[in-house]
Protein backbone atom coordinates (compact mmCIF):
# COMPACT_ATOMS: atom_id res chain seq x y z
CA UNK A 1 -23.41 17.74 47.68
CA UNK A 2 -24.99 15.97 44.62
CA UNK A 3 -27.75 14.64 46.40
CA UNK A 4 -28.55 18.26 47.85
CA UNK A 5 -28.38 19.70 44.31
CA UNK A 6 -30.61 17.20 42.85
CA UNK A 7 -33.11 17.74 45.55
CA UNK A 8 -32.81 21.31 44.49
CA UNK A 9 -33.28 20.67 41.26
CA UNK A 10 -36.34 18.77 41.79
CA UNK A 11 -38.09 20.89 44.02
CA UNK A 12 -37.21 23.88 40.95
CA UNK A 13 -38.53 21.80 38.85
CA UNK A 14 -41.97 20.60 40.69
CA UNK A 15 -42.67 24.07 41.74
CA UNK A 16 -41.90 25.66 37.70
CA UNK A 17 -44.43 22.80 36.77
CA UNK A 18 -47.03 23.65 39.51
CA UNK A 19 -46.54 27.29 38.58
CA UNK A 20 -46.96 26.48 35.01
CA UNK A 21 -50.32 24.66 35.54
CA UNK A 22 -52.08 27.68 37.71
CA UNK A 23 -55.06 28.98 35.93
CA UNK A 24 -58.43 29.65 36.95
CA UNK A 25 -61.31 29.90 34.18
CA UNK A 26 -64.23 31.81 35.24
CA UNK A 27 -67.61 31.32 33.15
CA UNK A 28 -70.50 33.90 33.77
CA UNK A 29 -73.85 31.64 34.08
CA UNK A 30 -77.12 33.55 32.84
CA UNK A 31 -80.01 31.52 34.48
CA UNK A 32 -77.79 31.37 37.36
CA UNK A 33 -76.92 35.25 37.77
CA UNK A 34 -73.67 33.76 39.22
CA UNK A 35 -70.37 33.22 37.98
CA UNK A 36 -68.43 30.02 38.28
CA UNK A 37 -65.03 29.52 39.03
CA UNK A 38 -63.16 26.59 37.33
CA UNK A 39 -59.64 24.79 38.11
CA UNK A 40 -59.18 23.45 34.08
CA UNK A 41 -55.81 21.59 34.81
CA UNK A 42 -57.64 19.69 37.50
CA UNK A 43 -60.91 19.70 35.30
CA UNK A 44 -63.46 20.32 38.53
CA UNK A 45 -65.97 23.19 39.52
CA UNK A 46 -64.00 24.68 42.51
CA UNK A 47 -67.19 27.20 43.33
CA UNK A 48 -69.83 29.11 41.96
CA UNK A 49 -70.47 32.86 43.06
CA UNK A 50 -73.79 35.15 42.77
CA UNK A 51 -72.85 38.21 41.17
CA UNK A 52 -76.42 39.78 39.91
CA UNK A 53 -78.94 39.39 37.60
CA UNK A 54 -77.87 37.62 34.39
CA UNK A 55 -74.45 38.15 33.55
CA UNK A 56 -72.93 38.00 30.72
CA UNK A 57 -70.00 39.70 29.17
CA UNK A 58 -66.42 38.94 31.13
CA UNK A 59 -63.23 40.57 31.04
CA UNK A 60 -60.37 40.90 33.29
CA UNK A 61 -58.14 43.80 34.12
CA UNK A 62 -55.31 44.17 32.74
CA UNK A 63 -53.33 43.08 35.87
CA UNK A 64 -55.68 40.33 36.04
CA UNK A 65 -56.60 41.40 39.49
CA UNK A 66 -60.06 42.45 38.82
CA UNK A 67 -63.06 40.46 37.15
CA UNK A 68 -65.30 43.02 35.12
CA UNK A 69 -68.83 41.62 34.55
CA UNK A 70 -71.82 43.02 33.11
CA UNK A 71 -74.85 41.81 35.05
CA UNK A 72 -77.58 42.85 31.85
CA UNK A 73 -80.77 42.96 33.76
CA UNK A 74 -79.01 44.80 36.70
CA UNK A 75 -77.54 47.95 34.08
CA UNK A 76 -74.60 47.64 35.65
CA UNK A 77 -70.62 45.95 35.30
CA UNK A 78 -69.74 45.13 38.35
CA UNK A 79 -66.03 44.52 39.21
CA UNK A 80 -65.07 41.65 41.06
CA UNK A 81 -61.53 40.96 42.98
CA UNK A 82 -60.13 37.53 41.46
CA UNK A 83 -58.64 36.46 45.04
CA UNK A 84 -60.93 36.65 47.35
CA UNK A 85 -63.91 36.57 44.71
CA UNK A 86 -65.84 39.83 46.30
CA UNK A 87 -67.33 42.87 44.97
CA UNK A 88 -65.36 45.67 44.99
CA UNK A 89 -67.31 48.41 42.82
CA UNK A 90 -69.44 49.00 39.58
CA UNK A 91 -69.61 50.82 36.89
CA UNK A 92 -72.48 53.18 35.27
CA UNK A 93 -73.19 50.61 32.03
CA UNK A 94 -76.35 52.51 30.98
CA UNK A 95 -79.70 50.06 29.68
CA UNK A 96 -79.39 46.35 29.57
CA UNK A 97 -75.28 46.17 28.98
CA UNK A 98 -74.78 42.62 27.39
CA UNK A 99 -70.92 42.91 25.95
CA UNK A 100 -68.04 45.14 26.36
CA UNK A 101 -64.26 45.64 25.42
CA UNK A 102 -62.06 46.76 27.78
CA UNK A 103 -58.94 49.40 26.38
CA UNK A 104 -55.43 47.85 26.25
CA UNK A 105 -54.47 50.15 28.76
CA UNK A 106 -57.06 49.23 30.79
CA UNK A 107 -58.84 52.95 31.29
CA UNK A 108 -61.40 52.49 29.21
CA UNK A 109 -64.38 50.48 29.12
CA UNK A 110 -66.88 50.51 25.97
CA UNK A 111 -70.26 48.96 26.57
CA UNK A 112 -73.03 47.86 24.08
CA UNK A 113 -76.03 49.23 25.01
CA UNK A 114 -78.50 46.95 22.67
CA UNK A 115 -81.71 48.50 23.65
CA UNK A 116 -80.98 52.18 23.33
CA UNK A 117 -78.27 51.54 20.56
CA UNK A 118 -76.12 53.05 22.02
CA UNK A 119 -71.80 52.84 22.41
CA UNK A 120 -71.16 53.81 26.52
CA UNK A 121 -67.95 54.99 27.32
CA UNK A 122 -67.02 54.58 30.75
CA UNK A 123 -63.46 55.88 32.50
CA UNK A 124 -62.29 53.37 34.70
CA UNK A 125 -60.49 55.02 37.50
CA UNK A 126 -63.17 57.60 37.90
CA UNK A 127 -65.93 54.86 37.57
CA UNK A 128 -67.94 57.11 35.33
CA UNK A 129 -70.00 57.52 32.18
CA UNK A 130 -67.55 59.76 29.52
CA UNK A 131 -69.98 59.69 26.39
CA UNK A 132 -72.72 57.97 24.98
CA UNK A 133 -72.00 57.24 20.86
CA UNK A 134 -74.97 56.44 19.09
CA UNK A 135 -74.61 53.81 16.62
CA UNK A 136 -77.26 51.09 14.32
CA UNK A 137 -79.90 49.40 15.78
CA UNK A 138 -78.69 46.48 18.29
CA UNK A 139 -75.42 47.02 18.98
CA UNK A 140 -73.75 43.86 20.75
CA UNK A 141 -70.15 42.80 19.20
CA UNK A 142 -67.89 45.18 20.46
CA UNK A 143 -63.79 45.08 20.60
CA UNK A 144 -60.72 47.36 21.03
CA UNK A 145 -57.90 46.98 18.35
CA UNK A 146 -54.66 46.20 20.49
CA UNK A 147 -52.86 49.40 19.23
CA UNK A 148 -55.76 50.94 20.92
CA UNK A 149 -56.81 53.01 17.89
CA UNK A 150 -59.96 51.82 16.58
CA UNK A 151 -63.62 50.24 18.78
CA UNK A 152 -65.30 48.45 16.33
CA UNK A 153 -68.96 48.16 17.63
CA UNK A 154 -71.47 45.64 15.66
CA UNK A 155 -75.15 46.56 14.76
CA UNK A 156 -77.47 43.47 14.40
CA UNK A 157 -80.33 44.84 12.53
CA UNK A 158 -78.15 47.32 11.17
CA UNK A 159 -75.78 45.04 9.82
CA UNK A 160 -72.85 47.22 9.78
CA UNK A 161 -69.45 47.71 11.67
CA UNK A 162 -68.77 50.94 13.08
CA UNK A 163 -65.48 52.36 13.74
CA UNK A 164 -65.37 54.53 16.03
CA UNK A 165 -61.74 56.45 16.85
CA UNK A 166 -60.72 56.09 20.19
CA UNK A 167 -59.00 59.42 20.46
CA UNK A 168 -62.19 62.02 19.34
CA UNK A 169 -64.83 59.18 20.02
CA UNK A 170 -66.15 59.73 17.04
CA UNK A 171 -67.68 57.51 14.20
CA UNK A 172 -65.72 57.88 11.14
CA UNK A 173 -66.36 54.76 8.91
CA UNK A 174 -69.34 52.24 8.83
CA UNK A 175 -68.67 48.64 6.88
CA UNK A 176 -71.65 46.59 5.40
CA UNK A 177 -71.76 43.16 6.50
CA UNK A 178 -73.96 39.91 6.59
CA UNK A 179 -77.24 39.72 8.51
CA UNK A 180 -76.68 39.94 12.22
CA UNK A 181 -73.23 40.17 13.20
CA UNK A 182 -72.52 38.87 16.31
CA UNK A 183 -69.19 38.74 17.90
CA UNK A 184 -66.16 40.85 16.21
CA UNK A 185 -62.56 40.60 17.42
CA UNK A 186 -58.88 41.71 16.50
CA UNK A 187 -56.31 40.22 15.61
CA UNK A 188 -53.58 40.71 17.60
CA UNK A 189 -51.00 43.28 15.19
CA UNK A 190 -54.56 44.73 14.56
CA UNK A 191 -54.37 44.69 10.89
CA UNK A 192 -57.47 42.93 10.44
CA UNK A 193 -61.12 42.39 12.25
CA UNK A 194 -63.30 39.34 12.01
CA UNK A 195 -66.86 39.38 12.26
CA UNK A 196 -69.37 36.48 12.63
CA UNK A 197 -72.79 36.81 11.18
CA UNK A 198 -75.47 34.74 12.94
CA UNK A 199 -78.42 34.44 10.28
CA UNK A 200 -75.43 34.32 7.03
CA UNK A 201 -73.68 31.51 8.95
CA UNK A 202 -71.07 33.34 7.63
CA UNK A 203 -67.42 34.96 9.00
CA UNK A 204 -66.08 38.01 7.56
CA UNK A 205 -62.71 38.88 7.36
CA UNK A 206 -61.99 42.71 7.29
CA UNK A 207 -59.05 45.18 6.25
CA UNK A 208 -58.43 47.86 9.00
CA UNK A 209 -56.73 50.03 7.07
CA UNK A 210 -59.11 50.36 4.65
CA UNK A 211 -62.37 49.09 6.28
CA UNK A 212 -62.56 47.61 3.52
CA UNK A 213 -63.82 43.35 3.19
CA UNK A 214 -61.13 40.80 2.87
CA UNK A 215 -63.04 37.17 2.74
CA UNK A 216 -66.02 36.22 3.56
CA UNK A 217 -65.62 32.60 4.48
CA UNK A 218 -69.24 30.45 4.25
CA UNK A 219 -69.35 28.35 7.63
CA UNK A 220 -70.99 24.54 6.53
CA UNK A 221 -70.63 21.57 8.05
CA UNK A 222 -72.26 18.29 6.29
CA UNK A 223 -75.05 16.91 7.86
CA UNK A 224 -76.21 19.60 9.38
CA UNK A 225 -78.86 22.03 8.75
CA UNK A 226 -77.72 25.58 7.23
CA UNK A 227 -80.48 27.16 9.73
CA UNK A 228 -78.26 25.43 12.86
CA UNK A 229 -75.00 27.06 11.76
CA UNK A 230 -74.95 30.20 13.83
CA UNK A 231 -71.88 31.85 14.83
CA UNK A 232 -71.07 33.94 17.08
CA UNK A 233 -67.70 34.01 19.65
CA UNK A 234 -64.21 34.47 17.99
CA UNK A 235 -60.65 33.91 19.03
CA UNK A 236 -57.54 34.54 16.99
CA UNK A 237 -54.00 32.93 18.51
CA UNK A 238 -51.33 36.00 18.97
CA UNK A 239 -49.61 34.60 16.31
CA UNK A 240 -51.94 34.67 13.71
CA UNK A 241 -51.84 30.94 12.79
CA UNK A 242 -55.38 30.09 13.50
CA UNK A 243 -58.52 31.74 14.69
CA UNK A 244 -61.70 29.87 16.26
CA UNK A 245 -65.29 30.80 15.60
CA UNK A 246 -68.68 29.44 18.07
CA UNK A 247 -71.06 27.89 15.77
CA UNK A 248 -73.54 27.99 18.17
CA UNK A 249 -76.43 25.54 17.63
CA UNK A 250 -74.57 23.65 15.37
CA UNK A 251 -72.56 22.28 18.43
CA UNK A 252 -69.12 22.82 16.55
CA UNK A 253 -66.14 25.67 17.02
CA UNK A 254 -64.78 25.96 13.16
CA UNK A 255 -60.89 26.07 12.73
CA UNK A 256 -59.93 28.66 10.38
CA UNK A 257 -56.20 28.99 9.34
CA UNK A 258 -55.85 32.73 9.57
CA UNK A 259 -53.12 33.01 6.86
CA UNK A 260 -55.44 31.12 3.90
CA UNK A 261 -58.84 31.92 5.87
CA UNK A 262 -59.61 27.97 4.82
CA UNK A 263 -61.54 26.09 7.33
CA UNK A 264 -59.07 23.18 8.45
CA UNK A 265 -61.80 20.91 10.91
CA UNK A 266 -65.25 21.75 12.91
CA UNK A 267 -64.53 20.33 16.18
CA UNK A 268 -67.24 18.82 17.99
CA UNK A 269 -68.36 20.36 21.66
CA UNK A 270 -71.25 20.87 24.34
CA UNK A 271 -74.53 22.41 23.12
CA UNK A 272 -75.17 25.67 22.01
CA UNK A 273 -71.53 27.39 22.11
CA UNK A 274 -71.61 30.61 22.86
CA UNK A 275 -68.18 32.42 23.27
CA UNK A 276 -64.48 31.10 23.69
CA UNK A 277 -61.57 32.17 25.52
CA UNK A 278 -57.78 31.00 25.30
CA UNK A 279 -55.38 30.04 28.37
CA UNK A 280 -52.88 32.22 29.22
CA UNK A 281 -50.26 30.50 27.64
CA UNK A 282 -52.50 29.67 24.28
CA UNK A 283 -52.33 25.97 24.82
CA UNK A 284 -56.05 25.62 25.59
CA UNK A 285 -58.98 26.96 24.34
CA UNK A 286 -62.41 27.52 26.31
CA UNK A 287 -65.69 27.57 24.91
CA UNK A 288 -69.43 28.13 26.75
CA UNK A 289 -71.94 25.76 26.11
CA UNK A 290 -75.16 27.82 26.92
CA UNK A 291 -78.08 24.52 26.71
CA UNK A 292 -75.62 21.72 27.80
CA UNK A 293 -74.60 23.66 30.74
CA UNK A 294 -70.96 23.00 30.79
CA UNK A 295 -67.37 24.41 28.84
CA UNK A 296 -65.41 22.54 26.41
CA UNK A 297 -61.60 22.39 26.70
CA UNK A 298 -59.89 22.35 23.38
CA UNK A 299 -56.21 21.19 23.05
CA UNK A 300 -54.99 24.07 20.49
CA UNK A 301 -51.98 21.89 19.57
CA UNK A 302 -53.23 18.90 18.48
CA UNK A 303 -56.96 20.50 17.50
CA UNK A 304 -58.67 17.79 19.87
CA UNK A 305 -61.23 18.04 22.50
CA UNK A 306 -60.40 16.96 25.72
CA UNK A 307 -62.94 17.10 28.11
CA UNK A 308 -66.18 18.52 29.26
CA UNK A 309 -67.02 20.47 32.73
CA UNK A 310 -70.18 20.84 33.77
CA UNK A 311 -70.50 24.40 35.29
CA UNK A 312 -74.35 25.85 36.12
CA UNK A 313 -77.11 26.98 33.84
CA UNK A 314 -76.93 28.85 30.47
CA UNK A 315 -72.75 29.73 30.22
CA UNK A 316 -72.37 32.65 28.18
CA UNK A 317 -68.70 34.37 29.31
CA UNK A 318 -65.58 32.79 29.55
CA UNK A 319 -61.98 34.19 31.04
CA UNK A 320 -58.89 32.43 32.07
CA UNK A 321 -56.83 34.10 34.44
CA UNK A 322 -52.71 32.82 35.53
């Protein structure tokens, strides 16, 4: 009998540990128009897929059965089933759609339309085009706060932050920032929004409740040039403990604690780093190396980088999926 339950136990235990390890990373490759699928736990290219002409933003439904994927030069998202890694639909995306939020709920889908400047709203079941808000000149950030109140939709040459209300669709506040945002993102009790400013080299912290600025937090890293320093992805842990900023030519992800808004480190990955994307489970964090042509994995615990994967031309997207 105790050799039986032992066995048992092992087998529980083997199969909770190969359950734990499951993830797939998916990385949308521009000069590819594919996507490529990743295995990080194993740390190999399992496949790469053709999706359409250079894609770019990634997101996954909220059941994480669907891969939504905006192929820019095609002015479409196209919508991808994560098991057997075929097309299953699109969605009217309007000119040249480059990034995109997805709702909490997953019904809505807001795209940046940076050539017409222009905020698409898209229903999801109906796979249609609900409104069109014009905002500044070059929209591209985009992001929906987790209580699903606000979009906040960033204007490059504008260099502002709209907020648009989710319930009239409506713009109802507009935030000054520093030259070119790029990226903005959430934290997760959406109390506050960061947004990265490519030409600044700068991060900017903001109040939602008041739209009002927080920090702004000046990115530098010695020895290298102020002109390099360029960032653009975020990522904020759940818990509010740390968030992670691209620094795109400047080869480095900056570690900001998210309590003090200090940088802690610059940790040292691929070339050009484009946007980052946690593991399910927040141990891990992804980032696209656009010019190197491969994703760093980051171990969020211990702040290290662990290894490199080589994944297809120009990275720019990055999901993980359980």
């Amino acid at each position: 009998m105790m050799k039986k339950w032992l066995l048992a136990t092992g087998l529980l235990a083997i199969f909770a540990l190969s359950n734990a390890q499951a993830e797939t990373v998916f990385v949308t490759l521009e000069k590819d128009n594919a996507i490529a699928v990743v295995d990080p736990i194993a740390g190999k290219l399992l496949k790469t897929i053709h999706v359409g002409q250079r894609p770019r933003g990634i997101a996954l439904s909220v059941d994480n059965k669907l891969l939504y994927i905006a192929t820019s030069d095609d002015n479409t998202i196209r919508i991808i089933d994560t098991t057997t890694l075929k097309e299953v639909g699109q969605l009217p995306s309007d000119k040249d759609p480059e990034t995109f939020s997805l709702s909490p709920d997953g019904k809505q889908l807001y795209v940046s339309n940076e050539d017409d400047n222009l905020v698409t709203v898209i229903d999801v079941a109906a796979k249609k085009s609900v409104k069109q808000i014009k905002v500044g000149v070059e929209p591209e950030g985009i992001a929906v706060s987790p209580d699903n109140q606000w979009v906040a939709s960033a204007s490059e040459t504008t260099n502002m932050v709209h907020w648009i209300n989710t319930k009239t669709l409506e713009i109802v506040d507009n935030t000054l920032v520093d030259p070119r945002p790029r990226a903005v993102a959430f934290t997760a009790d959406s109390q506050q929004l960061w947004v990265t400013s490519e030409i600044a080299g700068s991060l900017t912290i903001l109040d939602v409740k008041t739209k009002k600025i927080l920090k702004t937090v000046k990115l530098e890293v010695q020895g290298v040039t102020a002109e390099k320093i360029q960032p653009v992805g975020i990522a904020i842990d759940k818990n509010r403990r740390f968030g992670y900023v691209a620094m795109g030519t400047a080869n480095r992800v900056a570690v900001i604690n998210a309590q003090t808004f200090a940088v802690e480190k610059y940790l040292l990955v691929g070339q050009r780093v484009w946007n980052l994307a946690f593991s399910p489970d927040q141990k891990r964090l992804y980032t696209t190396n656009g010019i190197s042509n491969d994703i760093s994995i980051i171990d969020v615990e211990n702040q290290k980088v662990t290894k490199s994967i080589g994944v297809g031309r120009y990275p720019w997207g990055v999901v993980a999926k359980p």
